[in-house]
N, C-alpha and C. Protein backbone atom coordinates (compact mmCIF):
# COMPACT_ATOMS: atom_id res chain seq x y z
N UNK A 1 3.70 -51.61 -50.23
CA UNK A 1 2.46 -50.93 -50.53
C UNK A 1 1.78 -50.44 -49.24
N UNK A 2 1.72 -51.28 -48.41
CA UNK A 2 1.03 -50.83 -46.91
C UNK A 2 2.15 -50.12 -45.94
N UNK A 3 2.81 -50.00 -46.64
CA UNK A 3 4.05 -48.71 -46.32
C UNK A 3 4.20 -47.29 -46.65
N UNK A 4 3.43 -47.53 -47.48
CA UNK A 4 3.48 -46.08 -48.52
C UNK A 4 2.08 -45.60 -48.08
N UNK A 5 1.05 -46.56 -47.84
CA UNK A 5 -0.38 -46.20 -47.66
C UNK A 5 -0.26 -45.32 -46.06
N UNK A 6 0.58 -46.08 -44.95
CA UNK A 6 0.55 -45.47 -43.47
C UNK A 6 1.50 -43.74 -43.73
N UNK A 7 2.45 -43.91 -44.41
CA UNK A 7 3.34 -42.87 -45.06
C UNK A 7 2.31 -41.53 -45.28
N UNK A 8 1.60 -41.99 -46.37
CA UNK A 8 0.45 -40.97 -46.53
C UNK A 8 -0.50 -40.16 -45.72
N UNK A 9 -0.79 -41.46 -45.00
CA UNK A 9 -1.73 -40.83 -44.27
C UNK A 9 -1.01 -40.47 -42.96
N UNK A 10 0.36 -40.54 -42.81
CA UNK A 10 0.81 -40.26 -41.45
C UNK A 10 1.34 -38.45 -42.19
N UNK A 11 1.63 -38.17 -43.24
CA UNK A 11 1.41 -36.69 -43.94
C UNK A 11 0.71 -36.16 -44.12
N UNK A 12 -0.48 -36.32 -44.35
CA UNK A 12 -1.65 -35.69 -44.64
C UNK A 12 -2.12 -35.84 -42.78
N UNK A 13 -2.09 -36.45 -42.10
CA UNK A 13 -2.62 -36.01 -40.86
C UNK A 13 -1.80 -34.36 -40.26
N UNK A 14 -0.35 -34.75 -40.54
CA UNK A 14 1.15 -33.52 -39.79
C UNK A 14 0.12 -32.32 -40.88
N UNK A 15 -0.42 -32.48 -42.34
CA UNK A 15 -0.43 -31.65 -42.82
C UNK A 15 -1.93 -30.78 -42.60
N UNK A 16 -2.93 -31.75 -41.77
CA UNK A 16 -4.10 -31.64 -41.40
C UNK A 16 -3.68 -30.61 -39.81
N UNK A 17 -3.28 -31.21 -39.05
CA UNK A 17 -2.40 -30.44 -37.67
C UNK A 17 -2.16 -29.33 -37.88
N UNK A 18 -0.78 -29.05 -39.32
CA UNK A 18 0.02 -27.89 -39.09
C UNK A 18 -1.34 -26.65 -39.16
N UNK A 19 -2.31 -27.33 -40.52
CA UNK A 19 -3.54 -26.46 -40.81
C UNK A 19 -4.20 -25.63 -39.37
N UNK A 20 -4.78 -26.58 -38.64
CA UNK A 20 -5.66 -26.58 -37.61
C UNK A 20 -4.41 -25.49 -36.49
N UNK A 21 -3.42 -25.58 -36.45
CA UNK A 21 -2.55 -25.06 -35.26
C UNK A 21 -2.41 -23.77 -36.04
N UNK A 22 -2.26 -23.64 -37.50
CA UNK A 22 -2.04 -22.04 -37.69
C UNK A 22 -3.35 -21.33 -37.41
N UNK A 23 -5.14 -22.00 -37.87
CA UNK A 23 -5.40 -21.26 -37.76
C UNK A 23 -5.83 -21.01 -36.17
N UNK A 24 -5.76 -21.76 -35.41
CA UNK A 24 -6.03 -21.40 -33.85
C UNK A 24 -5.03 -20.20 -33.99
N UNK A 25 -3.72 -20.40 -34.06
CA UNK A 25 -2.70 -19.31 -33.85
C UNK A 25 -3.06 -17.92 -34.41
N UNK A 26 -3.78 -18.17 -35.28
CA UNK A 26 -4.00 -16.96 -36.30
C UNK A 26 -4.95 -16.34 -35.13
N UNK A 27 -6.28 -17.08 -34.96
CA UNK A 27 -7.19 -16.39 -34.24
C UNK A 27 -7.21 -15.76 -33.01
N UNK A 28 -6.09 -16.47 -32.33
CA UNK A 28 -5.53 -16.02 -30.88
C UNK A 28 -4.79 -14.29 -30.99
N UNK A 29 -4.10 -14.55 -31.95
CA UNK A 29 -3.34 -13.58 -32.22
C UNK A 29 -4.03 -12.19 -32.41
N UNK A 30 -4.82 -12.47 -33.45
CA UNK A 30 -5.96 -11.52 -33.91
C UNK A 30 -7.00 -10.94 -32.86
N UNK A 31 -7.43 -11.58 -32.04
CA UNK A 31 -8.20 -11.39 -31.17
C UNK A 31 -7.58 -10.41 -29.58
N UNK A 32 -5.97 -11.01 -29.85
CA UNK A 32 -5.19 -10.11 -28.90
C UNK A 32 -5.25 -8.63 -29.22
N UNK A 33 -5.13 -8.49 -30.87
CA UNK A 33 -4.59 -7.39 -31.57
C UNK A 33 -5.93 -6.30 -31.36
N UNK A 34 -7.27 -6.66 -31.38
CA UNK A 34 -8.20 -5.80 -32.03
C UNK A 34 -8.57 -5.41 -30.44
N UNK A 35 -9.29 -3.80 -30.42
CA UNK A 35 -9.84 -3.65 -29.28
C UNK A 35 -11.09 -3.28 -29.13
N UNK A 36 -11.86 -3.30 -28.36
CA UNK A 36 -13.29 -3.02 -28.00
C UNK A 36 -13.39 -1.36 -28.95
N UNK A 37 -14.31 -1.99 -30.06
CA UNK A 37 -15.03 -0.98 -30.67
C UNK A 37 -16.34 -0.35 -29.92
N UNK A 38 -16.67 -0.43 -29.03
CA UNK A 38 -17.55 -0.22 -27.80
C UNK A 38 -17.17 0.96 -27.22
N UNK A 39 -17.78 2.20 -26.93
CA UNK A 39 -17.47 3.26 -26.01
C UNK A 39 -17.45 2.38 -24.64
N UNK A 40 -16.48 3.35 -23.91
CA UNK A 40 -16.54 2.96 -22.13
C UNK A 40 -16.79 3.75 -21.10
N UNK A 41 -17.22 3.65 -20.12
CA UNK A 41 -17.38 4.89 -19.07
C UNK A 41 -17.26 4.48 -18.08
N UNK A 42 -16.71 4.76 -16.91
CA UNK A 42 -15.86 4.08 -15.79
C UNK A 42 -16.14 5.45 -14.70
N UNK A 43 -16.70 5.46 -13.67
CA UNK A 43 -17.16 6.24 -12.13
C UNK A 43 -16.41 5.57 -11.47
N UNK A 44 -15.32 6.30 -10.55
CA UNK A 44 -14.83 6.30 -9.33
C UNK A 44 -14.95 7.18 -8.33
N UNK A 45 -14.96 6.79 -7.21
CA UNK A 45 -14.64 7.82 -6.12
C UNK A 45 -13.65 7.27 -5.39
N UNK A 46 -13.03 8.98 -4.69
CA UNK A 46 -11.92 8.69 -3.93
C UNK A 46 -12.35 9.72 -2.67
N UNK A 47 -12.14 8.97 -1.64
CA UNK A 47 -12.58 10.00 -0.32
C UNK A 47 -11.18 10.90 0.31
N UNK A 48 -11.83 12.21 0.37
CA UNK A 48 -10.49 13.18 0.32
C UNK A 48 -11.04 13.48 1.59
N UNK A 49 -9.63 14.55 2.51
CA UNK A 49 -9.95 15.45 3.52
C UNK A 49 -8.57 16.57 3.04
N UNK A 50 -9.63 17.68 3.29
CA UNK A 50 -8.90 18.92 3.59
C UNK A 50 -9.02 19.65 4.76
N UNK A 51 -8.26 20.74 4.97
CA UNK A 51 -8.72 21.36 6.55
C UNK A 51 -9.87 22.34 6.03
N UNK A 52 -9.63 23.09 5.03
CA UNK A 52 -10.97 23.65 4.49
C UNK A 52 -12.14 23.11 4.52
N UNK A 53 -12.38 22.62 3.60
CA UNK A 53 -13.60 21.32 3.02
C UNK A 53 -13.94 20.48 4.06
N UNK A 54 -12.61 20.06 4.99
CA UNK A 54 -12.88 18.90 5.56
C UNK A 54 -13.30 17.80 5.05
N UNK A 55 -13.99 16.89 5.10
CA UNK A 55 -14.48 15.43 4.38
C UNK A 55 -15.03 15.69 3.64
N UNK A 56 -14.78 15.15 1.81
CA UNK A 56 -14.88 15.72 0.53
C UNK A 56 -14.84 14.04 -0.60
N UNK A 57 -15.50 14.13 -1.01
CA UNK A 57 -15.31 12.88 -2.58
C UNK A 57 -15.40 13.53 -3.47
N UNK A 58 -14.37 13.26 -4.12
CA UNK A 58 -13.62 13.35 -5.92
C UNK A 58 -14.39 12.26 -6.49
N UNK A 59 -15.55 12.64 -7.20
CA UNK A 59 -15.88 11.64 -8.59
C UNK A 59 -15.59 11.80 -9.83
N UNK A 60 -15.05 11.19 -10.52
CA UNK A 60 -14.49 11.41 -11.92
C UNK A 60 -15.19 10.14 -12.81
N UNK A 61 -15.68 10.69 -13.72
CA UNK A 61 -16.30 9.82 -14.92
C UNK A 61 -15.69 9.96 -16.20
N UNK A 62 -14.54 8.52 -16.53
CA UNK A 62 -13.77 8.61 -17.47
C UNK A 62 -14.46 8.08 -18.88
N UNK A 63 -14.64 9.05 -19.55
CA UNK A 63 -15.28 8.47 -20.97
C UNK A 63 -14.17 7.72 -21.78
N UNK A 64 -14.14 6.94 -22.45
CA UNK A 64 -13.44 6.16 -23.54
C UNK A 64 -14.15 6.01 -24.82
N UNK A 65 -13.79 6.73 -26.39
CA UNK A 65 -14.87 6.71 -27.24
C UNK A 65 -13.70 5.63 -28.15
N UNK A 66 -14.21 4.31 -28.27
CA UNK A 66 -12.95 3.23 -29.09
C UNK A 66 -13.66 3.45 -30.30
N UNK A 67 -15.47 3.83 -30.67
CA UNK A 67 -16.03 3.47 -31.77
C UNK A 67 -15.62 4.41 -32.80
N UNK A 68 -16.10 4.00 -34.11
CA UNK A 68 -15.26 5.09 -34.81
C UNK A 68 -16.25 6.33 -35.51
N UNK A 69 -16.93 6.68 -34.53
CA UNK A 69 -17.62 7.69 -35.15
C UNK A 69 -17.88 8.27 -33.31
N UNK A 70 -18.24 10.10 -33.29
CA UNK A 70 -18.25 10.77 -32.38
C UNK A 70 -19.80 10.18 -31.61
N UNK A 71 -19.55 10.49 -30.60
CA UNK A 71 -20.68 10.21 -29.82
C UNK A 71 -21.14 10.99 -28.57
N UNK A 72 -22.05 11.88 -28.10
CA UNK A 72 -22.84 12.39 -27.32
C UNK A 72 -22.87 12.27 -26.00
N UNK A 73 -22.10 12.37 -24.88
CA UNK A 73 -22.59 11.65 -23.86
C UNK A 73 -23.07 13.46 -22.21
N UNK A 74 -24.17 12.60 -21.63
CA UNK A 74 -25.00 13.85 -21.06
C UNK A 74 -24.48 13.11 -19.20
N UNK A 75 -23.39 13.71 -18.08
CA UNK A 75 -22.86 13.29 -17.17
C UNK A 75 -24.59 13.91 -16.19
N UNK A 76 -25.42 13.33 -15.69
CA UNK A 76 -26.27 13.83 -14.50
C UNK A 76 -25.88 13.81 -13.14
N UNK A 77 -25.72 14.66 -12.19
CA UNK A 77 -25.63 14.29 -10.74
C UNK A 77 -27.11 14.56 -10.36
N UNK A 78 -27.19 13.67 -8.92
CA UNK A 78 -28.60 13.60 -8.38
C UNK A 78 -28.15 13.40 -7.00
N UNK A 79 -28.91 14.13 -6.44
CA UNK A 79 -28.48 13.99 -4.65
C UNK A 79 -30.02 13.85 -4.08
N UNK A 80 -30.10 12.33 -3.83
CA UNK A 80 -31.21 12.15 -2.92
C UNK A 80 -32.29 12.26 -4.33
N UNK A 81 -31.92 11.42 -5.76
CA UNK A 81 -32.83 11.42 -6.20
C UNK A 81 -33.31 13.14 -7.15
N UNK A 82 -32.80 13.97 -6.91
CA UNK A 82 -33.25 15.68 -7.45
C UNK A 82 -31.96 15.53 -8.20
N UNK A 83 -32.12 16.10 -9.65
CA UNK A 83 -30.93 16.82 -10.74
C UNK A 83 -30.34 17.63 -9.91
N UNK A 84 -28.81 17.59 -9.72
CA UNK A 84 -28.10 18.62 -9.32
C UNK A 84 -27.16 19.35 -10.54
N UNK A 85 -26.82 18.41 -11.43
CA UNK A 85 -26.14 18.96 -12.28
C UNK A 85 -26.10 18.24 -13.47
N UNK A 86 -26.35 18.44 -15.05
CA UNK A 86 -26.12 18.09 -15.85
C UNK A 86 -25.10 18.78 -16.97
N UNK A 87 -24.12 17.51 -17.29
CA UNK A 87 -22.99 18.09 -18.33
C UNK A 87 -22.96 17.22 -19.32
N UNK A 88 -22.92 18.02 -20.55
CA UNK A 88 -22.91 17.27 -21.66
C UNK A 88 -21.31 17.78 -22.54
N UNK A 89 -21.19 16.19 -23.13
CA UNK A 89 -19.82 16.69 -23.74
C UNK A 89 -19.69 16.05 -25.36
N UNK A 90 -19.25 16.32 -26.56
CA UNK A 90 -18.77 14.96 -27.56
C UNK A 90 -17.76 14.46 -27.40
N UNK A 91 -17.42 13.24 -27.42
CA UNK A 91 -16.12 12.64 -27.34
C UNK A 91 -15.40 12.10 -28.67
N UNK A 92 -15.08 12.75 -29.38
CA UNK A 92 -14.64 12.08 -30.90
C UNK A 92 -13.68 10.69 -30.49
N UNK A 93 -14.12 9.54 -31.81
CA UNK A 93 -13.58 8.84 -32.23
C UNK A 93 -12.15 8.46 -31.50
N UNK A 94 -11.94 7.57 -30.65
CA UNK A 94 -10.27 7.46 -30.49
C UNK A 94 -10.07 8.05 -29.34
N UNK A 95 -10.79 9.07 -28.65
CA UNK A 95 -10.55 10.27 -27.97
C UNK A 95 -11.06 9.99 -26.46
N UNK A 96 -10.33 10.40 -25.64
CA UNK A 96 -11.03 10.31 -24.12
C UNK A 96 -11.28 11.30 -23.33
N UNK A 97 -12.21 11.75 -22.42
CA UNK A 97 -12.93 12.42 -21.55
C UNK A 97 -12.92 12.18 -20.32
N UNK A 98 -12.07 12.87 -19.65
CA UNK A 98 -12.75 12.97 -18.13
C UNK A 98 -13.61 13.98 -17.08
N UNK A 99 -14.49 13.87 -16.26
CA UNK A 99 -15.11 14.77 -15.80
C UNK A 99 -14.77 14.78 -14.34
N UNK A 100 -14.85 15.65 -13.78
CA UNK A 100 -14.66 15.65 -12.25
C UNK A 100 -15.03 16.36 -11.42
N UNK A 101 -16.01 15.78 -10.29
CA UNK A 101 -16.57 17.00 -9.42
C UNK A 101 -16.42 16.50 -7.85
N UNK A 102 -16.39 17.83 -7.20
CA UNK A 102 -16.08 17.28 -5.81
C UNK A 102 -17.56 17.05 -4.70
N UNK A 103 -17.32 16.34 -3.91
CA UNK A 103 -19.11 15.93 -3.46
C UNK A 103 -18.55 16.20 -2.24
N UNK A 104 -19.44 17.13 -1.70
CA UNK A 104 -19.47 17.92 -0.14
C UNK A 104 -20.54 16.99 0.62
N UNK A 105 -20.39 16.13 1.35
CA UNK A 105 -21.30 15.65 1.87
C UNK A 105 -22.69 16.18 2.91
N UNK A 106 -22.29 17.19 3.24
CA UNK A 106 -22.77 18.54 4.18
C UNK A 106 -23.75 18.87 3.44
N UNK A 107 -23.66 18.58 1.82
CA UNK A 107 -24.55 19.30 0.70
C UNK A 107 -25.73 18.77 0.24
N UNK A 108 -25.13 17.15 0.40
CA UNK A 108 -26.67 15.93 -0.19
C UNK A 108 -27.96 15.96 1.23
N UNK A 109 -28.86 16.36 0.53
CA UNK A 109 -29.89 16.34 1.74
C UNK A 109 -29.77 14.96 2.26
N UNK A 110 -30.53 14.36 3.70
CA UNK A 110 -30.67 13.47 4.17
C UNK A 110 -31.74 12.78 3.77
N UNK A 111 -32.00 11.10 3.60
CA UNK A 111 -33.10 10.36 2.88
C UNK A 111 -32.70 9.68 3.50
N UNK A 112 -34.50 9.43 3.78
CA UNK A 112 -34.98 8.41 4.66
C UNK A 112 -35.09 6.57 3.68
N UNK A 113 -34.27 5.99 4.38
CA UNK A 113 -34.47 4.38 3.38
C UNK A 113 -34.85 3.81 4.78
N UNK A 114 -36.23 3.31 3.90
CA UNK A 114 -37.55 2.36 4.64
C UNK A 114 -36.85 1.03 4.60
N UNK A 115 -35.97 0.39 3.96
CA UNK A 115 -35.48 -1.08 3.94
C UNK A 115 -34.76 -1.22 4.95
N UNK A 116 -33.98 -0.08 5.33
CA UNK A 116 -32.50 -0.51 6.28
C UNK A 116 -32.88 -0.31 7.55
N UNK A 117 -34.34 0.90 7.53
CA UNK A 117 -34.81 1.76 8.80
C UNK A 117 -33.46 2.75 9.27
N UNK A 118 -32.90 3.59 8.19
CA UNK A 118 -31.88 4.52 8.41
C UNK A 118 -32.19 5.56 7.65
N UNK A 119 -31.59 6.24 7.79
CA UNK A 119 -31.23 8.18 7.06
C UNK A 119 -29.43 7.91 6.30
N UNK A 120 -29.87 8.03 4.77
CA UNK A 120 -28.77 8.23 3.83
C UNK A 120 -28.36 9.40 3.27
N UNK A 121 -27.43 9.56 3.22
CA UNK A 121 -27.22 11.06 1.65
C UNK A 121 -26.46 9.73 0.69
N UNK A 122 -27.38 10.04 -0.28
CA UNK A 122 -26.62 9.48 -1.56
C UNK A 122 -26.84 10.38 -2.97
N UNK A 123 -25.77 10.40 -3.22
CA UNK A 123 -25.77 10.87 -4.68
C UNK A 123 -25.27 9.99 -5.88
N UNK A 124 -26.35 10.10 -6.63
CA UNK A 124 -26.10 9.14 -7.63
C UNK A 124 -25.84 9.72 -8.97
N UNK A 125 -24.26 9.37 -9.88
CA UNK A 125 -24.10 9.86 -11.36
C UNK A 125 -24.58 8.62 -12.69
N UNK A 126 -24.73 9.33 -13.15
CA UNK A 126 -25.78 8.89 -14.74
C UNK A 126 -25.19 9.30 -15.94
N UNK A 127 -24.64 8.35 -16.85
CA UNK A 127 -24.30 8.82 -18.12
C UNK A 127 -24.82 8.11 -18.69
N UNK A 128 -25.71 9.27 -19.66
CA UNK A 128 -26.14 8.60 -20.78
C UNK A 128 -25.81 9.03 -22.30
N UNK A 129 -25.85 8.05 -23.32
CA UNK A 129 -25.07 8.43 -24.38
C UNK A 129 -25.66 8.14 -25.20
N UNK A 130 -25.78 9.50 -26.64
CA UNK A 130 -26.29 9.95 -27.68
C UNK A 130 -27.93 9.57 -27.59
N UNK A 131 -28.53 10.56 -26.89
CA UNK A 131 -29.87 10.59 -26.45
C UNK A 131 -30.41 9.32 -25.86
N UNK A 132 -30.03 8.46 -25.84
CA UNK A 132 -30.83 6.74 -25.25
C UNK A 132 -31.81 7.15 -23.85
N UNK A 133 -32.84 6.68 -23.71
CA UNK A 133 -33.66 6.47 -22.43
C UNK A 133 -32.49 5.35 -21.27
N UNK A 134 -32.34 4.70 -21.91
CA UNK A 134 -31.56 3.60 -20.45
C UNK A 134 -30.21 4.48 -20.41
N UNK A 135 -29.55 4.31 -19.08
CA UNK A 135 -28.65 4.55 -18.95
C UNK A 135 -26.99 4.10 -19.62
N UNK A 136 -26.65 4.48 -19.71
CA UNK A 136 -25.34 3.44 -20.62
C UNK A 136 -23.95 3.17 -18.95
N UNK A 137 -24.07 4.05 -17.90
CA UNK A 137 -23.62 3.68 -16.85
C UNK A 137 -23.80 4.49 -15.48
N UNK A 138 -23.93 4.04 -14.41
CA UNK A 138 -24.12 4.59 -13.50
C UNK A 138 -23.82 3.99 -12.16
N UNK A 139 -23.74 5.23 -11.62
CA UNK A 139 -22.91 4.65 -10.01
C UNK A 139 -23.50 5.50 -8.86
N UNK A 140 -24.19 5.04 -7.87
CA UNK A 140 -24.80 5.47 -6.59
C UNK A 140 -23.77 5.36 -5.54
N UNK A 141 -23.52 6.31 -4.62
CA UNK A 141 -22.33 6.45 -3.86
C UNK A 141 -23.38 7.09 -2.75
N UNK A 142 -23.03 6.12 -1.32
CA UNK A 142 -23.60 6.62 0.44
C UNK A 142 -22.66 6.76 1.23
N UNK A 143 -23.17 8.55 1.57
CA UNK A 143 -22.29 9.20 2.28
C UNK A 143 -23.14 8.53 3.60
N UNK A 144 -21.85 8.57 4.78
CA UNK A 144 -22.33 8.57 6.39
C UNK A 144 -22.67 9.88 6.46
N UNK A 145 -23.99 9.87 7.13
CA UNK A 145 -24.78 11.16 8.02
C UNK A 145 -24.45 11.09 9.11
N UNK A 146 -23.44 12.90 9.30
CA UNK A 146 -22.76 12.36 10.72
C UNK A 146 -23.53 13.68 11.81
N UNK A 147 -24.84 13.67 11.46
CA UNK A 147 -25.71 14.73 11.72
C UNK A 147 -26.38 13.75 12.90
């Protein structure tokens, strides 16, 4: 009798386990599978030279739209703080966007920063998406003033 009783409960524990291990497994799995329903937007720069141009940055702002409905997004450049350029694009569902402009450093006026006690050119890009006041991402990039 106290054979059959440890029996039991030594099955119903393997059968309590196998439970608990599928569904961890299940959830692991699942969680691998699904991806960010979240739009993305990603700013890089890459510092170029040509003999033309001479010293030049490539910024590219890669949109990613994972959500499933289209969405709005408005790219701003600002040099030293002033609109230099605004582009607006939709990015449907599933679909990706890239933008790309080249930054002449010769071009961003010079600004004075009171913290460092120096002279900057910075230009800063801004995307914002489907009208919002806050930004949804942005990236400030300082050129050397070789003035």
């Amino acid at each position: 009798m106290a054979r059959d009783k440890v029996r039991t409960y030594y099955i119903l524990s393997l059968l309590v386990l196998a439970s608990l291990l599928i569904i961890f497994a299940q959830n692991v799995f699942t969680g691998l599978s699904i991806t960010s329903a979240e739009p993305l937007a990603e700013i890089n720069r890459v510092d170029l030279f040509d003999e033309f141009l001479g010293n030049y940055s490539k910024v590219s702002v890669m949109l990613v739209n994972n959500d499933t409905v289209s969405h709005n997004f408005s790219i701003n450049t600002f040099f030293d703080d002033k609109l230099q350029s605004s582009f607006n694009v939709t990015v449907d569902s599933g679909k990706t966007f890239q933008y790309q402009r080249d930054v002449l450093p010769e071009r961003i006026p010079i600004s004075q920063n009171e913290t460092i006690n120096s002279t900057l050119k910075v230009a800063k890009f801004v995307v914002y998406m489907d009208n919002q006041p806050e930004p949804f991402e942005k990236a400030r990039f300082v050129f050397k003033n070789d003035q």
